[in-house]
C-alpha atoms as a PDB file:
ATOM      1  CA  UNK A   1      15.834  18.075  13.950  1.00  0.00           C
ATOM      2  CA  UNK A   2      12.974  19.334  16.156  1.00  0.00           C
ATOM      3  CA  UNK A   3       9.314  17.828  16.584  1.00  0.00           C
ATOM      4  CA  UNK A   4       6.672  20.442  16.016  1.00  0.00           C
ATOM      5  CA  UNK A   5       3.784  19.769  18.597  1.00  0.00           C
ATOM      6  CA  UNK A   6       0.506  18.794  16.369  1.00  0.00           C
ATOM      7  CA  UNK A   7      -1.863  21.638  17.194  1.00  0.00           C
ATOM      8  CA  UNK A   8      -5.388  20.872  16.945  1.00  0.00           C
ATOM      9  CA  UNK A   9      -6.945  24.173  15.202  1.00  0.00           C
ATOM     10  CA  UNK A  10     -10.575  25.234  16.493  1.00  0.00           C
ATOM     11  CA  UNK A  11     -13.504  25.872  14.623  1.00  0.00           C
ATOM     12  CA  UNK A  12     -13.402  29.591  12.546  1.00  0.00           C
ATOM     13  CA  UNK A  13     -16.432  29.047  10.172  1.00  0.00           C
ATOM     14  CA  UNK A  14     -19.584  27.695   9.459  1.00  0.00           C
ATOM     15  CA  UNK A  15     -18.230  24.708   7.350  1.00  0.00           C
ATOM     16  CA  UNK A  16     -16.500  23.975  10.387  1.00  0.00           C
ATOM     17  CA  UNK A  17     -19.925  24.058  12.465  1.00  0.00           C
ATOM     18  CA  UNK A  18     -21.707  22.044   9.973  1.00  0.00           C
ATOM     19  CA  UNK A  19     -19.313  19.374  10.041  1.00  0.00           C
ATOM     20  CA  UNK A  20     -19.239  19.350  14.165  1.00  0.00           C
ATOM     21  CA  UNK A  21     -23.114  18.600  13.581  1.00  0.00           C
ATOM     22  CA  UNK A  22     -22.994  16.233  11.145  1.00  0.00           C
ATOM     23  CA  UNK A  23     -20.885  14.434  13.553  1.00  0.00           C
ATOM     24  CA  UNK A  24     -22.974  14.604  16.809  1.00  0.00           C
ATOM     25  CA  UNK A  25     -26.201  13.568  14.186  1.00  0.00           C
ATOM     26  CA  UNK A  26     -23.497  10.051  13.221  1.00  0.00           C
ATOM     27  CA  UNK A  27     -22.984   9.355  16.588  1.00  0.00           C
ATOM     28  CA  UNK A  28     -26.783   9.753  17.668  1.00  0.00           C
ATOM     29  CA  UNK A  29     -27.656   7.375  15.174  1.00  0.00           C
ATOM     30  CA  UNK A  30     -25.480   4.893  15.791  1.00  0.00           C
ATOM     31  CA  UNK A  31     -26.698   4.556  19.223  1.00  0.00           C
ATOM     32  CA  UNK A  32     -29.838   3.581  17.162  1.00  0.00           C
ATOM     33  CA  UNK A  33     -28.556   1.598  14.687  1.00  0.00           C
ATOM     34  CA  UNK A  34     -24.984   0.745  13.448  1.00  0.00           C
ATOM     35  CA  UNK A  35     -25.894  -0.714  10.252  1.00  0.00           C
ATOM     36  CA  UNK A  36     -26.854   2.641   8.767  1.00  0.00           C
ATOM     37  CA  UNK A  37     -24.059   4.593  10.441  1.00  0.00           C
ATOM     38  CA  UNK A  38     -21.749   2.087   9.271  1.00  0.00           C
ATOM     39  CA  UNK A  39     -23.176   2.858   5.451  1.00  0.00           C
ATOM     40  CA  UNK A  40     -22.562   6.637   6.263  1.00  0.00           C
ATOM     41  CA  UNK A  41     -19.200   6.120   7.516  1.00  0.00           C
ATOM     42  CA  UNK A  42     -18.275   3.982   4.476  1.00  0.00           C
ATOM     43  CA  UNK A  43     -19.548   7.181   2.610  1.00  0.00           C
ATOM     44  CA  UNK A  44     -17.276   9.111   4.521  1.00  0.00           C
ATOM     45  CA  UNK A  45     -14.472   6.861   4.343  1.00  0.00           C
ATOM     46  CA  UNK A  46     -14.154   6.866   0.375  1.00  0.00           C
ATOM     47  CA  UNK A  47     -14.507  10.406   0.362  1.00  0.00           C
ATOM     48  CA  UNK A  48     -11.140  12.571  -0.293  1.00  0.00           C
ATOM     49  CA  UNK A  49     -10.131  16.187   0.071  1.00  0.00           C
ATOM     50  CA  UNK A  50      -7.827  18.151  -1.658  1.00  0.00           C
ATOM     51  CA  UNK A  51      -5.000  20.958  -0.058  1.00  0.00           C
ATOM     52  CA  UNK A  52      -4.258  23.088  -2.195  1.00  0.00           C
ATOM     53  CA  UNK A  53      -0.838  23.064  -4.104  1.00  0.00           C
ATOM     54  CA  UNK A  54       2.002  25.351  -2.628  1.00  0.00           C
ATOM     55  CA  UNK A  55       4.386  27.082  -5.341  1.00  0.00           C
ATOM     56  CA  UNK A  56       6.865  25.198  -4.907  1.00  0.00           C
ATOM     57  CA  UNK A  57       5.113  22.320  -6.180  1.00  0.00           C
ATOM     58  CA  UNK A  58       3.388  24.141  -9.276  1.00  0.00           C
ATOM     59  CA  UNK A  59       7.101  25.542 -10.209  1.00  0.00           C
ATOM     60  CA  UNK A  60       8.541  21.950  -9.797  1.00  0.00           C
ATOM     61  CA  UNK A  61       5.730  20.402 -11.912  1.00  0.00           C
ATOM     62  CA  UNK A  62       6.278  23.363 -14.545  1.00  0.00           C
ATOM     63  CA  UNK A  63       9.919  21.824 -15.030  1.00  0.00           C
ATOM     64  CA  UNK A  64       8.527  18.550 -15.990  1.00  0.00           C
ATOM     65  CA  UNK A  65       6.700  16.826 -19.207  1.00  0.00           C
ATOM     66  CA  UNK A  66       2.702  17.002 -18.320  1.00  0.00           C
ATOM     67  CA  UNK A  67       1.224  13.878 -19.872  1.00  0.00           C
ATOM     68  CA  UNK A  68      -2.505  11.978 -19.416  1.00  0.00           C
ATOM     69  CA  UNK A  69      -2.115   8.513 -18.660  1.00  0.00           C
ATOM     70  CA  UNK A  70      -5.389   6.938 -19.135  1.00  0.00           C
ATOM     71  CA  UNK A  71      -6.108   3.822 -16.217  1.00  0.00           C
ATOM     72  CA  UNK A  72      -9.425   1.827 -16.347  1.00  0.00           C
ATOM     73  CA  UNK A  73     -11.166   4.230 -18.942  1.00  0.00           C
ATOM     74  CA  UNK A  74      -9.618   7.585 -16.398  1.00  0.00           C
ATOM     75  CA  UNK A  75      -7.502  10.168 -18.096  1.00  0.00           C
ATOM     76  CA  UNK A  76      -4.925  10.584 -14.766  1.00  0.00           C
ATOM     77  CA  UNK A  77      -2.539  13.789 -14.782  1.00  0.00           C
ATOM     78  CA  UNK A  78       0.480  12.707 -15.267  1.00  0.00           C
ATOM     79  CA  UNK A  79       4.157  14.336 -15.401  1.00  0.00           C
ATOM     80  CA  UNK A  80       7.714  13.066 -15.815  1.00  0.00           C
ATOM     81  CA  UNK A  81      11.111  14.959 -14.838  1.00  0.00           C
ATOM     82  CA  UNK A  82      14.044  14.042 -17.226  1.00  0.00           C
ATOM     83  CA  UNK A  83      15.019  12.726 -20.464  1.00  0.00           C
ATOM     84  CA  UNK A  84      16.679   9.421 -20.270  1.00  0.00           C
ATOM     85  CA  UNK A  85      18.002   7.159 -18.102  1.00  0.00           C
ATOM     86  CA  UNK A  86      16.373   4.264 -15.681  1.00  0.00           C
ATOM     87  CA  UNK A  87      12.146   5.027 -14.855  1.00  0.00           C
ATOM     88  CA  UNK A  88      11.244   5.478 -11.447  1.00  0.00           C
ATOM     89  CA  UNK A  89       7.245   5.468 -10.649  1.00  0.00           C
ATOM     90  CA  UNK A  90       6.597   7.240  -7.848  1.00  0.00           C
ATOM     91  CA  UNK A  91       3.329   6.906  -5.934  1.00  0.00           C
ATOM     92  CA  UNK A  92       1.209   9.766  -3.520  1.00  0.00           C
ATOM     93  CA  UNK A  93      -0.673   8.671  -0.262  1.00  0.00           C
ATOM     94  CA  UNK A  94      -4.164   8.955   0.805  1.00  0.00           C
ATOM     95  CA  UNK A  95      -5.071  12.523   0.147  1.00  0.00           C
ATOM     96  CA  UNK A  96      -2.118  13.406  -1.610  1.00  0.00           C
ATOM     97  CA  UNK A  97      -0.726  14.284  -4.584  1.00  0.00           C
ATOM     98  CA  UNK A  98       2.228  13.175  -7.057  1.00  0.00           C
ATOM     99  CA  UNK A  99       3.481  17.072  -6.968  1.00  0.00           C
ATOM    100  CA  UNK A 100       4.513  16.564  -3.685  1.00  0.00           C
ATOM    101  CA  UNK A 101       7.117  13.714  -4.697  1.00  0.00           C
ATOM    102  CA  UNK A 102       8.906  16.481  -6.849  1.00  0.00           C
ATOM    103  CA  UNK A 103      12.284  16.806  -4.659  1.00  0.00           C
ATOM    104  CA  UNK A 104      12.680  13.250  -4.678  1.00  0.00           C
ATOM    105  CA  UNK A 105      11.974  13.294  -8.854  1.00  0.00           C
ATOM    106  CA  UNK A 106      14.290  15.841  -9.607  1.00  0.00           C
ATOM    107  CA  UNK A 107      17.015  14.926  -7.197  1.00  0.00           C
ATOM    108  CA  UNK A 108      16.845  11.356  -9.283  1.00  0.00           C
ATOM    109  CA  UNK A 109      17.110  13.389 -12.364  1.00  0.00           C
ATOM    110  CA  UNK A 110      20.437  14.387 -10.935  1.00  0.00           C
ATOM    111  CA  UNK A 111      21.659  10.773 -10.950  1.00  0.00           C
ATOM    112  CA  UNK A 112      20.327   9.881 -14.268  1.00  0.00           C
ATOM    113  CA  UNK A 113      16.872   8.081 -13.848  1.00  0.00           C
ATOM    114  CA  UNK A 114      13.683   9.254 -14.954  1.00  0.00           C
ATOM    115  CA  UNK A 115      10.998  10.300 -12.713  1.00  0.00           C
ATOM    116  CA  UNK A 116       7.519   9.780 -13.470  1.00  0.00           C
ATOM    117  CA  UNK A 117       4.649  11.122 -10.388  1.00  0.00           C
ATOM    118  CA  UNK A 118       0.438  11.190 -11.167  1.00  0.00           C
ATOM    119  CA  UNK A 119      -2.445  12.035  -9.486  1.00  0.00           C
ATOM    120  CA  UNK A 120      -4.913   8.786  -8.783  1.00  0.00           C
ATOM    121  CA  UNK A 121      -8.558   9.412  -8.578  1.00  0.00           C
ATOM    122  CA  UNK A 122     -10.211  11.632  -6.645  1.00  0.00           C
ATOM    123  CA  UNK A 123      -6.499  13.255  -5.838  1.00  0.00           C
ATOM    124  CA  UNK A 124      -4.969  16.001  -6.970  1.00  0.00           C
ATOM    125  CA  UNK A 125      -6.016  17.277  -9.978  1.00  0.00           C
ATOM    126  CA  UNK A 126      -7.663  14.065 -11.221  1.00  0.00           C
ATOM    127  CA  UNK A 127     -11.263  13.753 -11.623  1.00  0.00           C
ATOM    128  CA  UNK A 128     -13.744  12.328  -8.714  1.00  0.00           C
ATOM    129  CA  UNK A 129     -14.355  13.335  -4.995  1.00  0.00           C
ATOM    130  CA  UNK A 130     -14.252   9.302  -3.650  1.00  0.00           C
ATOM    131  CA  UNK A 131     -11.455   6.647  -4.274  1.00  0.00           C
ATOM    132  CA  UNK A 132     -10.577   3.659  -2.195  1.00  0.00           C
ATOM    133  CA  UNK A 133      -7.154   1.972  -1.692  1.00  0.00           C
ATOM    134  CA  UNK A 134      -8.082  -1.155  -4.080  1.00  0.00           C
ATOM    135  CA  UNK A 135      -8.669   1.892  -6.374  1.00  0.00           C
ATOM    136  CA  UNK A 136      -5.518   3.085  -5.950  1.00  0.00           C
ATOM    137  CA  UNK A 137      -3.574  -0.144  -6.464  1.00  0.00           C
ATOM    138  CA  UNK A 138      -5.405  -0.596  -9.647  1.00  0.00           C
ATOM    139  CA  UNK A 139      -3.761   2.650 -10.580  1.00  0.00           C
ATOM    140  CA  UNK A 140      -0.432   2.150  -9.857  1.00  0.00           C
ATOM    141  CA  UNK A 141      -0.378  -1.155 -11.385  1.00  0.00           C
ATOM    142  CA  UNK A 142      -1.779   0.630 -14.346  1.00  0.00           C
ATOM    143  CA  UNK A 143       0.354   3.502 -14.862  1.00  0.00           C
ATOM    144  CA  UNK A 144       3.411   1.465 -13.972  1.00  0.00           C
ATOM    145  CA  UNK A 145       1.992  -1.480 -17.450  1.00  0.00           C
ATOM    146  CA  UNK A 146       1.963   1.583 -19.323  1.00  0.00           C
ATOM    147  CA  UNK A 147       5.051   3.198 -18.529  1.00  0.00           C
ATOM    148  CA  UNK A 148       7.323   0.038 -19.324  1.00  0.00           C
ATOM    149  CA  UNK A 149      10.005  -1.290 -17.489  1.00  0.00           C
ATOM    150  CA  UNK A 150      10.739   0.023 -13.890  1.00  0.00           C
ATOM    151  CA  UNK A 151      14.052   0.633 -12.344  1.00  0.00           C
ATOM    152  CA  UNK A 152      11.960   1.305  -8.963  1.00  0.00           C
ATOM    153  CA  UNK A 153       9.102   2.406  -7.260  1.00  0.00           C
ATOM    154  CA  UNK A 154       8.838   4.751  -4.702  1.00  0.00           C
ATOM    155  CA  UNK A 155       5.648   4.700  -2.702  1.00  0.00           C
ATOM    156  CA  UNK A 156       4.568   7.307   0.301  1.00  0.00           C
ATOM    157  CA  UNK A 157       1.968   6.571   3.109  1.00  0.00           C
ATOM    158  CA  UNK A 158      -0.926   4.269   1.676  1.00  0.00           C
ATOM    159  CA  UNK A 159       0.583   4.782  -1.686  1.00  0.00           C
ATOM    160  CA  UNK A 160       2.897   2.325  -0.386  1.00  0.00           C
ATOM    161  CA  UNK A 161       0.417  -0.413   0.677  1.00  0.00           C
ATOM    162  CA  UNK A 162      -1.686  -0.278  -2.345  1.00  0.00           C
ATOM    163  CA  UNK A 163       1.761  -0.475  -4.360  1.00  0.00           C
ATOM    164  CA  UNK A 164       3.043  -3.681  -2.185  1.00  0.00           C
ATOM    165  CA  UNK A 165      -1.289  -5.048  -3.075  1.00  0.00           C
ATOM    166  CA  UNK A 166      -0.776  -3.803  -6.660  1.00  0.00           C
ATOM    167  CA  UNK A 167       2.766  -6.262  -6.984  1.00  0.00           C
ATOM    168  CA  UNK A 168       1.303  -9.050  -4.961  1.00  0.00           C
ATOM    169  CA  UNK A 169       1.266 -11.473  -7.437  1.00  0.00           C
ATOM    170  CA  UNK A 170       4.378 -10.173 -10.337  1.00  0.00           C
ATOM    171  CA  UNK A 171       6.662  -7.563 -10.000  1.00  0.00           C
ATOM    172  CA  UNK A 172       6.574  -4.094 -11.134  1.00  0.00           C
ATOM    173  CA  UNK A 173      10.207  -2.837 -10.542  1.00  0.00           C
ATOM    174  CA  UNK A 174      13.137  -3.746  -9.412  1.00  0.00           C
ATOM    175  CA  UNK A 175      13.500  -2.237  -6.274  1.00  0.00           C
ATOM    176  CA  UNK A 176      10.835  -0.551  -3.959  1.00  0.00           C
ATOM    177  CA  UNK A 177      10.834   2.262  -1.543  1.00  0.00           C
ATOM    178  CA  UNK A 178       8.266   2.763   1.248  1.00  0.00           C
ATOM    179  CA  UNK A 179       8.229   6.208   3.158  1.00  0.00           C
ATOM    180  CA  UNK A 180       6.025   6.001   6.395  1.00  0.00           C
ATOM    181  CA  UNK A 181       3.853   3.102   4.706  1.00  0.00           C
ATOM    182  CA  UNK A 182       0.972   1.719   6.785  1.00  0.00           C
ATOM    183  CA  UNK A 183       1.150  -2.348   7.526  1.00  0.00           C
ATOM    184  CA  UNK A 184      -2.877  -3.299   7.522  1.00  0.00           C
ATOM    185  CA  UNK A 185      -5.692  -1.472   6.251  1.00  0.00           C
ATOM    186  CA  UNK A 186      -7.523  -1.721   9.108  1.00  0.00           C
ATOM    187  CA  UNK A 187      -4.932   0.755  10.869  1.00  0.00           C
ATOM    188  CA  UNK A 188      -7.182   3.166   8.562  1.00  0.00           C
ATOM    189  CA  UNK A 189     -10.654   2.047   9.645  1.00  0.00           C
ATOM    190  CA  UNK A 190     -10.217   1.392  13.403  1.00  0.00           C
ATOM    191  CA  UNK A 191      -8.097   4.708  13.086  1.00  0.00           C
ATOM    192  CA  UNK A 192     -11.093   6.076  11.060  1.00  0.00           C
ATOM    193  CA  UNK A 193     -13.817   5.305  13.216  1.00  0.00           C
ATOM    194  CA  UNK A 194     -12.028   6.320  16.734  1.00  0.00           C
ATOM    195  CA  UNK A 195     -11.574  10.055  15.067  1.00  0.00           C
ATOM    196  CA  UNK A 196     -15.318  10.220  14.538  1.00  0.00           C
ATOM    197  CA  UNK A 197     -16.018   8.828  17.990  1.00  0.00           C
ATOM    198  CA  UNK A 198     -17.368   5.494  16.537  1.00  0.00           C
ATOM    199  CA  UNK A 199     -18.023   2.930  18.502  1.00  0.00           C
ATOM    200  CA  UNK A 200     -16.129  -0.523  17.636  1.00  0.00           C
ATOM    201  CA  UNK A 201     -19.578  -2.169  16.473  1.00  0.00           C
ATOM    202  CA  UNK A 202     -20.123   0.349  14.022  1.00  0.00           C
ATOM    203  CA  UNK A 203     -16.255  -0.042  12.585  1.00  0.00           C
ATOM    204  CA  UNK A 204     -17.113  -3.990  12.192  1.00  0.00           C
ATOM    205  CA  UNK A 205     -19.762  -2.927   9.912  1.00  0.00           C
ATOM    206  CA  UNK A 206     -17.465  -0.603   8.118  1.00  0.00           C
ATOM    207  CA  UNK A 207     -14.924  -3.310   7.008  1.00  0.00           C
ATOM    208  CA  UNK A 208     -17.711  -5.728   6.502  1.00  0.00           C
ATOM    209  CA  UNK A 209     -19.078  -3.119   4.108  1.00  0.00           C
ATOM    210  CA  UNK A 210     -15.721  -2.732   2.196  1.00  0.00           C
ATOM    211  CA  UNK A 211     -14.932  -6.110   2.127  1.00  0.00           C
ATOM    212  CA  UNK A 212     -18.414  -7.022   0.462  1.00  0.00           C
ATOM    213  CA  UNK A 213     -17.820  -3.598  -2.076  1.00  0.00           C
ATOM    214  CA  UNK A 214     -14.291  -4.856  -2.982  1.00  0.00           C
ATOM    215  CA  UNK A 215     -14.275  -8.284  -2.401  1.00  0.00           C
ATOM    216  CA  UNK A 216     -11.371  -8.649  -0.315  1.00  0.00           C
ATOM    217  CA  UNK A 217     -11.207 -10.122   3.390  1.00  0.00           C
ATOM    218  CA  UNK A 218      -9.463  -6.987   4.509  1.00  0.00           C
ATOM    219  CA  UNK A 219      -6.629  -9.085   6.661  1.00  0.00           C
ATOM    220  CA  UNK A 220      -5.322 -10.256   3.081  1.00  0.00           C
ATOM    221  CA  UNK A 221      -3.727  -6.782   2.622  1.00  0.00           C
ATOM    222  CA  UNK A 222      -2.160  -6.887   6.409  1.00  0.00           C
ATOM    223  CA  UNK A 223       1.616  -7.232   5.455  1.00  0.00           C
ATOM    224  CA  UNK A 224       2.095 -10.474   7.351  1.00  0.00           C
ATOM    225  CA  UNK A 225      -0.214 -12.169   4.357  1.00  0.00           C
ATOM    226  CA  UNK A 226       0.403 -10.248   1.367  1.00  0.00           C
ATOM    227  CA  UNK A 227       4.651  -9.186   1.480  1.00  0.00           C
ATOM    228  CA  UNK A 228       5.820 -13.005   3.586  1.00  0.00           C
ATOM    229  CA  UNK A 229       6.751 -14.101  -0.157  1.00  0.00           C
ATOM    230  CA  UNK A 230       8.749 -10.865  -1.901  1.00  0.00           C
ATOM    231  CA  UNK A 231      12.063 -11.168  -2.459  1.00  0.00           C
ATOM    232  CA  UNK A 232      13.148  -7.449  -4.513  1.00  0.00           C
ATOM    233  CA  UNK A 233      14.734  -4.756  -2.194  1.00  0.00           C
ATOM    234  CA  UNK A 234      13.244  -2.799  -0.267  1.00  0.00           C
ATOM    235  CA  UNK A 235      14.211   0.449   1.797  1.00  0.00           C
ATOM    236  CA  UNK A 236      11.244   1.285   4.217  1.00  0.00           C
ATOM    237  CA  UNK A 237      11.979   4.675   5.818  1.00  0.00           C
ATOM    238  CA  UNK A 238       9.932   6.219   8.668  1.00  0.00           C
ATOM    239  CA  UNK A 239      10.005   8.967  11.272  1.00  0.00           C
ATOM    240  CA  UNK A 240       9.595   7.645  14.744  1.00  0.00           C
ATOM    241  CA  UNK A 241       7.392  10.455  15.743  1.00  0.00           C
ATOM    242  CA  UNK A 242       4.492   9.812  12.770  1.00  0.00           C
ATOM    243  CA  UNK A 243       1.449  10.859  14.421  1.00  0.00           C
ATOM    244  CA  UNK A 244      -0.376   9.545  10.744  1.00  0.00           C
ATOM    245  CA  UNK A 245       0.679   6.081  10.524  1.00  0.00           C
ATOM    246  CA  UNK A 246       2.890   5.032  13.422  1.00  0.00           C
ATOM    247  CA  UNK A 247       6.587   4.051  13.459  1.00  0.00           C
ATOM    248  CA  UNK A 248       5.286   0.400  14.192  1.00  0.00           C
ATOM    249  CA  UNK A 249       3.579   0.160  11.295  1.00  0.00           C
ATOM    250  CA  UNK A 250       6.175   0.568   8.748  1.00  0.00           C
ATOM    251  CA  UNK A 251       8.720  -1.262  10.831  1.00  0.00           C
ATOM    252  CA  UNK A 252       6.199  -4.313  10.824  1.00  0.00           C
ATOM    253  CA  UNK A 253       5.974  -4.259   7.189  1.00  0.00           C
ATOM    254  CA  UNK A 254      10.004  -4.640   6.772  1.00  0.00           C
ATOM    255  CA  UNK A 255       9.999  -7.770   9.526  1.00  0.00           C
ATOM    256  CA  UNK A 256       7.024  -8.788   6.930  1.00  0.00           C
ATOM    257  CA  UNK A 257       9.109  -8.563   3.872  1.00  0.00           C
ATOM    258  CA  UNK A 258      12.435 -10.502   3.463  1.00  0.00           C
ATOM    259  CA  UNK A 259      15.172  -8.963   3.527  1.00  0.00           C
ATOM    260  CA  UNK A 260      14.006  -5.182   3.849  1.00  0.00           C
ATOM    261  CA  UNK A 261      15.883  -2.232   5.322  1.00  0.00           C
ATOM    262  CA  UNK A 262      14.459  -0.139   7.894  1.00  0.00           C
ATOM    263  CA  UNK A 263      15.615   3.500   7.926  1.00  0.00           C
ATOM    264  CA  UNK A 264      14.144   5.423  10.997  1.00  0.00           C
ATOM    265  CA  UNK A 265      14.426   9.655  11.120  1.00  0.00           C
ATOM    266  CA  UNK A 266      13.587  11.243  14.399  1.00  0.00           C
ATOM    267  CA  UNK A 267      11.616  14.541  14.032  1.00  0.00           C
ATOM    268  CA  UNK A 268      10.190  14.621  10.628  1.00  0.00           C
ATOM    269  CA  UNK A 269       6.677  13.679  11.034  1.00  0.00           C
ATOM    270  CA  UNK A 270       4.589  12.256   8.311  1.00  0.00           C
ATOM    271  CA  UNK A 271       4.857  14.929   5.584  1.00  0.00           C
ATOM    272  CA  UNK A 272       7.910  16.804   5.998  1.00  0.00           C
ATOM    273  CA  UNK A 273       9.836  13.303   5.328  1.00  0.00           C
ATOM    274  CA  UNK A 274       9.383  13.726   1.698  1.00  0.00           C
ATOM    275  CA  UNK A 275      11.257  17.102   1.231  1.00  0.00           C
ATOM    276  CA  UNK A 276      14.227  15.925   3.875  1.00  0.00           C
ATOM    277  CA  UNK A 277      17.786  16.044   1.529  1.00  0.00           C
ATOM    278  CA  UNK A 278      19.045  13.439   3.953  1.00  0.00           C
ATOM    279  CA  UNK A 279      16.000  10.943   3.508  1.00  0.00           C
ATOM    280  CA  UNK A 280      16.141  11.973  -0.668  1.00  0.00           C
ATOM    281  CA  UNK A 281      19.968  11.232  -0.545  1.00  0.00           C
ATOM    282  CA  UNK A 282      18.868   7.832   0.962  1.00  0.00           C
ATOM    283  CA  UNK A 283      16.189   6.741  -1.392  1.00  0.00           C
ATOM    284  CA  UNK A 284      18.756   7.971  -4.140  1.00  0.00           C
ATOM    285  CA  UNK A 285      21.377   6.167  -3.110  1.00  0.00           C
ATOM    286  CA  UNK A 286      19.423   2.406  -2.474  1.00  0.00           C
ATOM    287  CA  UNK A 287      17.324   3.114  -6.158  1.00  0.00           C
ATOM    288  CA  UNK A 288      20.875   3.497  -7.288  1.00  0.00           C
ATOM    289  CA  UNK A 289      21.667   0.091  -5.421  1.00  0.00           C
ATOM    290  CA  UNK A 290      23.629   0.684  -3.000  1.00  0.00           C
END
């Protein structure tokens, strides 16, 4: 395997330039006052973008059964490879979208489970421009009531924080996979805030913000409070060069959670983890139980 060095591109247009201003205007003000830069950045923060989706994952989603699940009064995109055999949910990160779990889906197929993937809100092809990571656990526990019984879930990046939040308090599977999960939200705002050149008073009043909006201390999701009492397996797999969400953080989350296997790859990043056929094999293998 080989590590690709993360490249940091420059500038080329005047969205680019717009968005370098707006940024020099954020910091400015919160010189002045961090209370309304910390309402901006909270603004910011529950804003998503969407990639666009590469042909391989529009001919891999053309091979499944579209369906709308419908979560909290949202129809959700929805699509689920094979026709029998044990369901396994599997759940996008931050930004993401379920389309990009398809070579994990279909190589389950292959074994005889199920796969179901979605988008969440404000992903994919869902509807909305802002989410949240409570939102996002509300989802999954959603879609995975309406689905039924559940052999597994397999969770990517935040996907796999709001899934361990979503199954805090009752089970949704049987087994659980985490690839490259994060271990406290507040990896994402301190990480957040230092990429917009934030000062640390202004990332206080972020979390105080979301904590007040969601009414959640955020250290109740860190994984030493909210995994100490699970007892179903779980595989946790990360790369030990994720410049995203670092090795640490997914290797604190199995010390967290009795009983969990860490998996570590070398070279794969944050992304390129989920099309691996030696991670897929992996995941395969411990849904199968072994």
């Amino acid at each position: 395997m080989t590590v690709t060095p993360l490249v940091t591109p420059r500038p080329q247009n005047s969205t680019n330039g717009r968005l370098s201003l707006a940024l020099r205007g954020l910091r400015l003000l919160a010189a002045a006052s961090p209370q309304l830069t910390g309402a901006a950045a909270e603004r910011l923060f529950l804003s998503t973008r969407r990639r666009p989706r590469p042909a391989a994952e529009h001919e891999a989603i053309e091979r499944a059964r579209a369906f709308v699940v419908t979560v909290d009064g949202q129809e959700l995109p929805a699509w689920e490879w094979g026709r029998s055999g044990p369901r396994v949910l599997l759940v996008h990160g931050w930004e993401g979208r379920g389309a990009q779990l398809a070579p994990l889906a279909e190589a389950l197929v292959e074994h005889g489970f199920r796969a179901v993937a979605f988008d969440a809100p404000g992903h994919g092809d869902a509807p909305g421009s802002r989410s949240s990571f409570f939102e996002v656990a509300a989802t999954v526990r959603g879609v995975a009531e309406s689905l039924g019984e559940l052999h597994a879930i397999v969770a990517h990046s935040m996907g796999g924080a709001a899934t361990a939040w979503a199954s805090r308090d009752r089970a949704l599977a049987t087994r659980y996979v985490m690839i490259a999960p994060p271990a406290d939200l507040r990896d994402f705002t301190r990480g957040f805030t230092r990429m917009l050149g934030l000062p640390r008073e202004v990332g206080s009043v972020l979390e105080a913000r979301l904590e007040r909006r969601f009414g959640v201390p955020l250290a109740d999701v860190a994984a030493e409070r909210s995994v100490a009492h699970r007892h179903e397996p779980l595989l946790v797999v990360h790369d030990t060069k994720d410049r995203e969400v670092p090795f640490s953080r997914g290797e604190l989350l199995a010390k967290s959670w009795p009983g969990a296997r860490l998996a570590a790859t070398h070279g794969l990043g944050h992304q390129r983890i989920l099309r691996d056929d030696a991670v897929i094999a992996q995941v395969v293998r411990f849904v199968q139980g072994a």
